[in-house]
C-alpha atoms as a PDB file:
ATOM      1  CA  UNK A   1       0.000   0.000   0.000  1.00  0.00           C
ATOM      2  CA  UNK A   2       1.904   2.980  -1.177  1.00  0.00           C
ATOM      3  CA  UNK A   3      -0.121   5.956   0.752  1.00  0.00           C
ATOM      4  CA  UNK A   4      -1.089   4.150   4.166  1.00  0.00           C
ATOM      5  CA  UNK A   5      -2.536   6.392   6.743  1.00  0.00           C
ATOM      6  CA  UNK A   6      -1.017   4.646   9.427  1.00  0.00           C
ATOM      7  CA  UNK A   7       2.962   4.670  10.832  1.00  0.00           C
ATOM      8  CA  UNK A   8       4.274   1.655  11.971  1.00  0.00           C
ATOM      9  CA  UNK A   9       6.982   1.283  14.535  1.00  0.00           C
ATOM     10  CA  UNK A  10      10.116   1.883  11.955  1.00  0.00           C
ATOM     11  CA  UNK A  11       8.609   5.035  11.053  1.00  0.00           C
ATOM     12  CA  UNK A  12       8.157   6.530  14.349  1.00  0.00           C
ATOM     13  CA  UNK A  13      11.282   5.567  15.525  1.00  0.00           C
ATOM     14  CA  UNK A  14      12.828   7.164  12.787  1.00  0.00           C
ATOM     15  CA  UNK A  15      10.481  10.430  13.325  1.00  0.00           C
ATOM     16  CA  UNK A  16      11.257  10.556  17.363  1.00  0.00           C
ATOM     17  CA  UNK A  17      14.621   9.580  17.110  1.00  0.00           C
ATOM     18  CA  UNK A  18      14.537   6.542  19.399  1.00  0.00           C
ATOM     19  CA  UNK A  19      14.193   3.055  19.378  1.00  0.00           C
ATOM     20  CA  UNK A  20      11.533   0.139  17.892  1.00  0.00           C
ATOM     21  CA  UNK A  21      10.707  -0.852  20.879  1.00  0.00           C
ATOM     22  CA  UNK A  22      10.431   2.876  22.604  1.00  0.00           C
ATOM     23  CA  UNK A  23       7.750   3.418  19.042  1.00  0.00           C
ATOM     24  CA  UNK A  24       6.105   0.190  19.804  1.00  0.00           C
ATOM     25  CA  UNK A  25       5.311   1.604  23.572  1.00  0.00           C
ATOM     26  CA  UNK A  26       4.421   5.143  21.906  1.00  0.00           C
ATOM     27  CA  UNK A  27       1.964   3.348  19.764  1.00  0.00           C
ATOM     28  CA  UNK A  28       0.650   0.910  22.557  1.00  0.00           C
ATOM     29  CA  UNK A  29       0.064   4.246  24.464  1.00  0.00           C
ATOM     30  CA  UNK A  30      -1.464   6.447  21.724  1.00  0.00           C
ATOM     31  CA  UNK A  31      -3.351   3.131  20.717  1.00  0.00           C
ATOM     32  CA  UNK A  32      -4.943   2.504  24.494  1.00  0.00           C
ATOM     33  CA  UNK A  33      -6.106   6.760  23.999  1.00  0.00           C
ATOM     34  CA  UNK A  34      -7.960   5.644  20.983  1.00  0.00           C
ATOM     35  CA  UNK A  35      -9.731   2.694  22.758  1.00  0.00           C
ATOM     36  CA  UNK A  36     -10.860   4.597  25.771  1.00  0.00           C
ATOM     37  CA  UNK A  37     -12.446   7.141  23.518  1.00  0.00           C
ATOM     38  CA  UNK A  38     -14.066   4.319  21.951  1.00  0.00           C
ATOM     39  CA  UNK A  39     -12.215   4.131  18.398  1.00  0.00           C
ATOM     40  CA  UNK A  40     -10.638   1.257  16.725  1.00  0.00           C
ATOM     41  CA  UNK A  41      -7.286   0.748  15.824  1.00  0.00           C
ATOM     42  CA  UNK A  42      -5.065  -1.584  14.652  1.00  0.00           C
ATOM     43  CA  UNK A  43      -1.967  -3.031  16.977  1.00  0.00           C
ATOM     44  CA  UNK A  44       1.619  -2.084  16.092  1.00  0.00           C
ATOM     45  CA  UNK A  45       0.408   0.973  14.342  1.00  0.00           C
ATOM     46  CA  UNK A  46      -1.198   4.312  14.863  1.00  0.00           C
ATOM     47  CA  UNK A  47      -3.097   6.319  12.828  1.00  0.00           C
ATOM     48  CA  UNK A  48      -1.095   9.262  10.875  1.00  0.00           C
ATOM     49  CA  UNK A  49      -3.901  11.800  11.731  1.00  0.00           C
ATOM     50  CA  UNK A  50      -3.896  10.982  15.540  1.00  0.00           C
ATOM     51  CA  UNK A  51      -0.081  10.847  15.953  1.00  0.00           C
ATOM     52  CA  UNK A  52       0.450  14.081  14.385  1.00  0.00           C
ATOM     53  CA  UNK A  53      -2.106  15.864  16.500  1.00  0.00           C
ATOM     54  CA  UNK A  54      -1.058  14.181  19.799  1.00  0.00           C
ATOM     55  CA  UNK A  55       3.176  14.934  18.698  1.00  0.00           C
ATOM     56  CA  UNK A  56       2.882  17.828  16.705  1.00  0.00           C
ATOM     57  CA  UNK A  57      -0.538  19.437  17.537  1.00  0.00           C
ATOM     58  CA  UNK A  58      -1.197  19.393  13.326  1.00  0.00           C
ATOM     59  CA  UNK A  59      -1.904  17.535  10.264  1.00  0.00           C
ATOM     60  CA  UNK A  60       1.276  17.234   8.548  1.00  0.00           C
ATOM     61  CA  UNK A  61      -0.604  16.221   5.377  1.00  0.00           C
ATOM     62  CA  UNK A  62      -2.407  19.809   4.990  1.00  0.00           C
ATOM     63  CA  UNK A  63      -0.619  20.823   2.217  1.00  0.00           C
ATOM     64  CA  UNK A  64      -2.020  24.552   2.222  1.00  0.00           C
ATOM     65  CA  UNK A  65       1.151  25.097   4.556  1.00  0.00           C
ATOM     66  CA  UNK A  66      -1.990  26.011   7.493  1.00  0.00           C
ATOM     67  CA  UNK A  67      -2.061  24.442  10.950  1.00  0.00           C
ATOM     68  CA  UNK A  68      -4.944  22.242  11.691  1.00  0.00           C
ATOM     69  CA  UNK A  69      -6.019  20.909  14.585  1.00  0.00           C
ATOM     70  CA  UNK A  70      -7.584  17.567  14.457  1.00  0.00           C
ATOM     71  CA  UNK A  71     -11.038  16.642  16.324  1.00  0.00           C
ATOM     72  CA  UNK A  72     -10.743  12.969  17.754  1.00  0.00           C
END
């Protein structure tokens, strides 16, 4: 799948600077935010959208260049 809208635990390593298993425990985290708000999600990854809001407080993928904060 070339344009997934999830990061798995390489990517966020890479993005944080740290290791695969410090992303893995980032995603189990971000993950168990998502289930007590009553979303799905899948294990070992997180959902682009929700990451960027919780990390950066944006949507990296707006491509206007604008900020926007994401309602989840």
């Amino acid at each position: 799948m070339k344009n997934s809208n999830f990061y798995n635990a390489a990517q966020i390593a890479e993005m944080l600077e740290i290791s695969r298993s410090q992303a893995y425990s980032v995603i189990r985290e971000l993950n168990e935010e998502l289930r007590s708000k009553g979303y799905m999600f899948i294990r070992g990854r997180i959902s682009k959208r929700y990451f960027n809001q919780r990390y950066y407080d944006y949507d990296v993928a707006d491509t206007a260049g604008k900020s926007t904060v994401i309602d989840i």
